[in-house]
Protein backbone atom coordinates (compact mmCIF):
# COMPACT_ATOMS: atom_id res chain seq x y z
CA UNK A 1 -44.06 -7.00 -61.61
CA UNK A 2 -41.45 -4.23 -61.28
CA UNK A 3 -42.83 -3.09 -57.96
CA UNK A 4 -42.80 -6.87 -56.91
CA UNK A 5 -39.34 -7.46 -57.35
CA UNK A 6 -38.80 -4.28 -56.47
CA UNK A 7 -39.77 -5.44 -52.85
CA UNK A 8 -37.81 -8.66 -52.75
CA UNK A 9 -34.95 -6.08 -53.08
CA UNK A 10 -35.28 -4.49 -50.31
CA UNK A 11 -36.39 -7.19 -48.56
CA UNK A 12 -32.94 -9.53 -49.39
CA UNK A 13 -31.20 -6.15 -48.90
CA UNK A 14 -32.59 -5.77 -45.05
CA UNK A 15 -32.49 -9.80 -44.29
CA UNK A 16 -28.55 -9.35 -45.28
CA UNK A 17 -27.88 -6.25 -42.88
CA UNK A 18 -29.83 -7.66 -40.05
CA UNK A 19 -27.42 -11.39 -41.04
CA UNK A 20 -24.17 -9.01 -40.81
CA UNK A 21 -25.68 -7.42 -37.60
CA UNK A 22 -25.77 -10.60 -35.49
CA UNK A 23 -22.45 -11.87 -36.99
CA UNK A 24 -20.39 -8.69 -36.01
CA UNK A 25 -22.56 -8.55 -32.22
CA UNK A 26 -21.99 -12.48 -32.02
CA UNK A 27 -18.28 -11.50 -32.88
CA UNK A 28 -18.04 -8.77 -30.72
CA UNK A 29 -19.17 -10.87 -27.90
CA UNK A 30 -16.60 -13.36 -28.09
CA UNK A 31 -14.00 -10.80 -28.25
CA UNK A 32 -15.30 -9.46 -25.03
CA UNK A 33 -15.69 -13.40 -23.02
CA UNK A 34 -12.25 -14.14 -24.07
CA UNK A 35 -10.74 -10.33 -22.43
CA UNK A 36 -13.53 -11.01 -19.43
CA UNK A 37 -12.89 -14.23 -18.50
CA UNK A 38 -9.11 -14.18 -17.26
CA UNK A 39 -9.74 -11.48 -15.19
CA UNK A 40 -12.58 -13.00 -13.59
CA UNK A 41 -10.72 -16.53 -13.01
CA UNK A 42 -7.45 -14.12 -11.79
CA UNK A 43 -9.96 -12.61 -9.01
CA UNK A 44 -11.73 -15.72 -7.99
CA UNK A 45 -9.08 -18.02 -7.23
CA UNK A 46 -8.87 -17.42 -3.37
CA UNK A 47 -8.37 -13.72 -3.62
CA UNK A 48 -11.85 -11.90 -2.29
CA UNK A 49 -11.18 -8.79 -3.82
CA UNK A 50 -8.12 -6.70 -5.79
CA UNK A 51 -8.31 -3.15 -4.52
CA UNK A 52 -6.04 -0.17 -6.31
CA UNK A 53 -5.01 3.26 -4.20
CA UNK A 54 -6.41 0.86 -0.90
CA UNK A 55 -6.33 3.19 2.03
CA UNK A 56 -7.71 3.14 5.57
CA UNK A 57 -7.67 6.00 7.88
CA UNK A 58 -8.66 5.87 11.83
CA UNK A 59 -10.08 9.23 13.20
CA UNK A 60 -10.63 9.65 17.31
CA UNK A 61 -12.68 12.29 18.97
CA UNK A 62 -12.36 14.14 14.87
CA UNK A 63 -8.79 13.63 14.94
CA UNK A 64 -6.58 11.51 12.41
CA UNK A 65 -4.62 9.11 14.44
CA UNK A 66 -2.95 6.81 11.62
CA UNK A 67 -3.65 6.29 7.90
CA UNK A 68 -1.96 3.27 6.05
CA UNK A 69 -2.15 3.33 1.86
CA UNK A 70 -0.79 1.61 -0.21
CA UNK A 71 -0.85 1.32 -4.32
CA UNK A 72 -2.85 -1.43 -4.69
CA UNK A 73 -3.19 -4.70 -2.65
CA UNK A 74 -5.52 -8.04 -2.74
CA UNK A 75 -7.71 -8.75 0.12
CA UNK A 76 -7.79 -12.51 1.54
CA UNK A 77 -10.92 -12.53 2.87
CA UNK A 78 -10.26 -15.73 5.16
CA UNK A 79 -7.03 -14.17 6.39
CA UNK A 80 -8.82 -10.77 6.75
CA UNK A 81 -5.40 -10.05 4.94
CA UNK A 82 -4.13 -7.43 2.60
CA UNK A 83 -1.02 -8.16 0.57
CA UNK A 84 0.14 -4.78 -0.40
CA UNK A 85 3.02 -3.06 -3.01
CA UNK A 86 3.66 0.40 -2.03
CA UNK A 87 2.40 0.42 1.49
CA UNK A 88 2.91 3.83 4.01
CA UNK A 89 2.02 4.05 7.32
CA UNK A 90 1.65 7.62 9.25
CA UNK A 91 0.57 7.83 13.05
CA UNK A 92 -0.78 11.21 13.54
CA UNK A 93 0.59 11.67 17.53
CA UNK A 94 -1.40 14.27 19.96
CA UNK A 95 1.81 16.90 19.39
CA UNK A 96 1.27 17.20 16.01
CA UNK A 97 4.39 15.29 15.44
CA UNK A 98 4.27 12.34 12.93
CA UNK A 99 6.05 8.82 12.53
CA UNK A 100 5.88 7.02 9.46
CA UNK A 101 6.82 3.58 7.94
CA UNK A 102 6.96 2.65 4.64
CA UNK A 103 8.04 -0.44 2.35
CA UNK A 104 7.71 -1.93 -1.13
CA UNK A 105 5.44 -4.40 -0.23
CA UNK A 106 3.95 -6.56 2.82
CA UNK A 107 0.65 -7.38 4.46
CA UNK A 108 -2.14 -5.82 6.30
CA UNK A 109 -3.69 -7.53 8.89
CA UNK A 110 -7.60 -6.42 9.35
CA UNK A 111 -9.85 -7.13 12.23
CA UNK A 112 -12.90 -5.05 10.88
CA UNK A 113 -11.93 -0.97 10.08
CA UNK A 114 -8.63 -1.73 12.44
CA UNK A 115 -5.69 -2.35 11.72
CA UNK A 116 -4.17 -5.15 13.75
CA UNK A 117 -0.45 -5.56 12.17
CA UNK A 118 1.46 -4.60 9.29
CA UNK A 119 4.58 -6.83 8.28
CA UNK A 120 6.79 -4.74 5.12
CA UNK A 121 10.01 -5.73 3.54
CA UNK A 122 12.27 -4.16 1.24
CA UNK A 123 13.52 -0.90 1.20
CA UNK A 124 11.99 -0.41 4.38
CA UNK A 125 11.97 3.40 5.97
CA UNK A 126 10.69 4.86 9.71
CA UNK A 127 10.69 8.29 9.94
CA UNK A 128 10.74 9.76 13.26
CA UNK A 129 11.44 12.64 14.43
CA UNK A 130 15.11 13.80 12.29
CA UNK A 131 15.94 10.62 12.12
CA UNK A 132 15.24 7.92 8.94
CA UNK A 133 15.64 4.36 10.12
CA UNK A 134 16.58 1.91 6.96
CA UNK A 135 16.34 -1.89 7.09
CA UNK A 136 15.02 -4.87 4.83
CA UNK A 137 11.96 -5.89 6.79
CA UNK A 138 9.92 -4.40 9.66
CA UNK A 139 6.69 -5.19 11.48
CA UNK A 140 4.25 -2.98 13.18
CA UNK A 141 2.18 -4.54 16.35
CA UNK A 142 -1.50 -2.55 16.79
CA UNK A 143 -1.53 -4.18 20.92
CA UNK A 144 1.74 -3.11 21.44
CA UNK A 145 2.31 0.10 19.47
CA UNK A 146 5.51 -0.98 18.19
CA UNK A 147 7.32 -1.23 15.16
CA UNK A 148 10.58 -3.91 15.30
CA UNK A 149 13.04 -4.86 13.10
CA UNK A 150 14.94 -8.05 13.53
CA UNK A 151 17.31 -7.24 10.65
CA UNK A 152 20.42 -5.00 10.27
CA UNK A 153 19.12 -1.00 10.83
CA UNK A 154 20.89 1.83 9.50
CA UNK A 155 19.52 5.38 11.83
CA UNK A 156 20.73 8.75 10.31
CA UNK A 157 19.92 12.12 11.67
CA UNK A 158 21.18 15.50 11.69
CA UNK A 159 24.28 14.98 14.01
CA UNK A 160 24.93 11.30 13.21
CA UNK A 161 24.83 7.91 11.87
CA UNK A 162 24.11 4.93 14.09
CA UNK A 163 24.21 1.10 13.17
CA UNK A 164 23.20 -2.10 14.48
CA UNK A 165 20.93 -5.53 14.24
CA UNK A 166 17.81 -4.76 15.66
CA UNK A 167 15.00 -2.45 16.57
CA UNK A 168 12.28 -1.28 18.52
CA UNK A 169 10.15 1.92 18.23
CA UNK A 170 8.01 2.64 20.71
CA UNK A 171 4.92 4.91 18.67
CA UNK A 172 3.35 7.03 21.08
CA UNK A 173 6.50 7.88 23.12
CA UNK A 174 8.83 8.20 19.48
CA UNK A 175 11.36 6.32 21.67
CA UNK A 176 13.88 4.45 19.01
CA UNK A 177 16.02 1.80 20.58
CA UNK A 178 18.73 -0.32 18.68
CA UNK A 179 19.20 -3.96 20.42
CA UNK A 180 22.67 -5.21 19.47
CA UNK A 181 26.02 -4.59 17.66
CA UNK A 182 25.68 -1.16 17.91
CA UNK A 183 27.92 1.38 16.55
CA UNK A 184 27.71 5.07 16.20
CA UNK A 185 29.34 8.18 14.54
CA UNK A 186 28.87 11.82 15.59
CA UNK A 187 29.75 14.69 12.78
CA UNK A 188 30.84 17.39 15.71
CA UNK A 189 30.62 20.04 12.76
CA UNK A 190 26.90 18.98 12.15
CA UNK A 191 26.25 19.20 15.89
CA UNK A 192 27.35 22.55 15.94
CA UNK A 193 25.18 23.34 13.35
CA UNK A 194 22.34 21.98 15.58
CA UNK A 195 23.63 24.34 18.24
CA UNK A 196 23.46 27.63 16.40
CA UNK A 197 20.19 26.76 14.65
CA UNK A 198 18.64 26.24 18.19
CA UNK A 199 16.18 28.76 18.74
CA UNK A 200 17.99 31.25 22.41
């Protein structure tokens, strides 16, 4: 008798753990659908993918010619578009001189591995050469290998400061030209500076 009721201990005892099992796994399941689910529906609705650190880099005959990054961006697969917040630009030139663009955010137009155009506003910077070109919005044409500006453009260098509404760099010949409404100012102290620093 003892040993009999004995066994319907146990036997209540392991029916209850295995009924507190499922409950906290049935629980823990819904926890995890409810955490799941917006994330899914956020990545579904017309975005093909959400990419973090995206980067693409071009290399030619084993050499880097540019490398845009950015901190994370979300890929429009029917656009073959990447809408981008902290995007850089570098074009690696045959010199071993660089020019670079950067912005807060933008897009990133893909044809396959290349890219075809990159279009970047706010705080925008182009770094060529010793000079630092600012402006709120600049676009970068693959065809033409040109970055413009439509905007007002702020160029500072070594020797002086130069203003104006817009701009066209030319990439492979780091030629910088301001269009209109230009203005400039030459420090003569900091061009003597340049002067002495000049190797003889």
């Amino acid at each position: 008798m003892k040993r009999r009721l004995r066994f319907t201990v146990v036997a209540l005892v392991v029916v209850l753990l295995g009924g507190v099992g499922v409950l906290i796994a049935r629980s823990v399941w819904e926890q995890r659908k409810r955490t799941i689910v917006p994330d899914m529906l956020e990545l579904v609705a017309g975005v093909s993918q959400h990419i973090q650190d995206f980067r693409r880099v071009k290399v030619k005959d084993g050499r880097k010619v540019w490398e845009v990054s950015a901190k994370d961006g979300q890929y429009f697969e029917e656009e073959k578009t990447v809408v981008v917040r902290g995007a850089i630009m570098e074009w690696y030139l045959e010199d071993g001189r660089t020019v670079g663009l950067r912005g807060d955010e933008g897009r990133i137009v893909l044809d396959g591995r290349e890219v075809t155009r990159v279009e970047l506003r706010g705080d925008i910077q182009v770094s060529l050469a010793d000079y630092v070109v600012r402006t709120d919005s600049a676009a970068y044409d693959n065809d033409q290998q040109t970055i413009t500006a439509m905007g007002r453009v702020e160029v500072s260098g070594r020797a002086l400061q130069l203003n104006g509404d817009g701009l066209e760099v030319d990439v492979d010949r780091q030629r910088l030209r301001v269009l209109h409404n230009v203005s400039m100012r030459i420090d003569p102290e900091a061009v003597s500076r340049v002067r002495s620093d000049a190797p003889a």
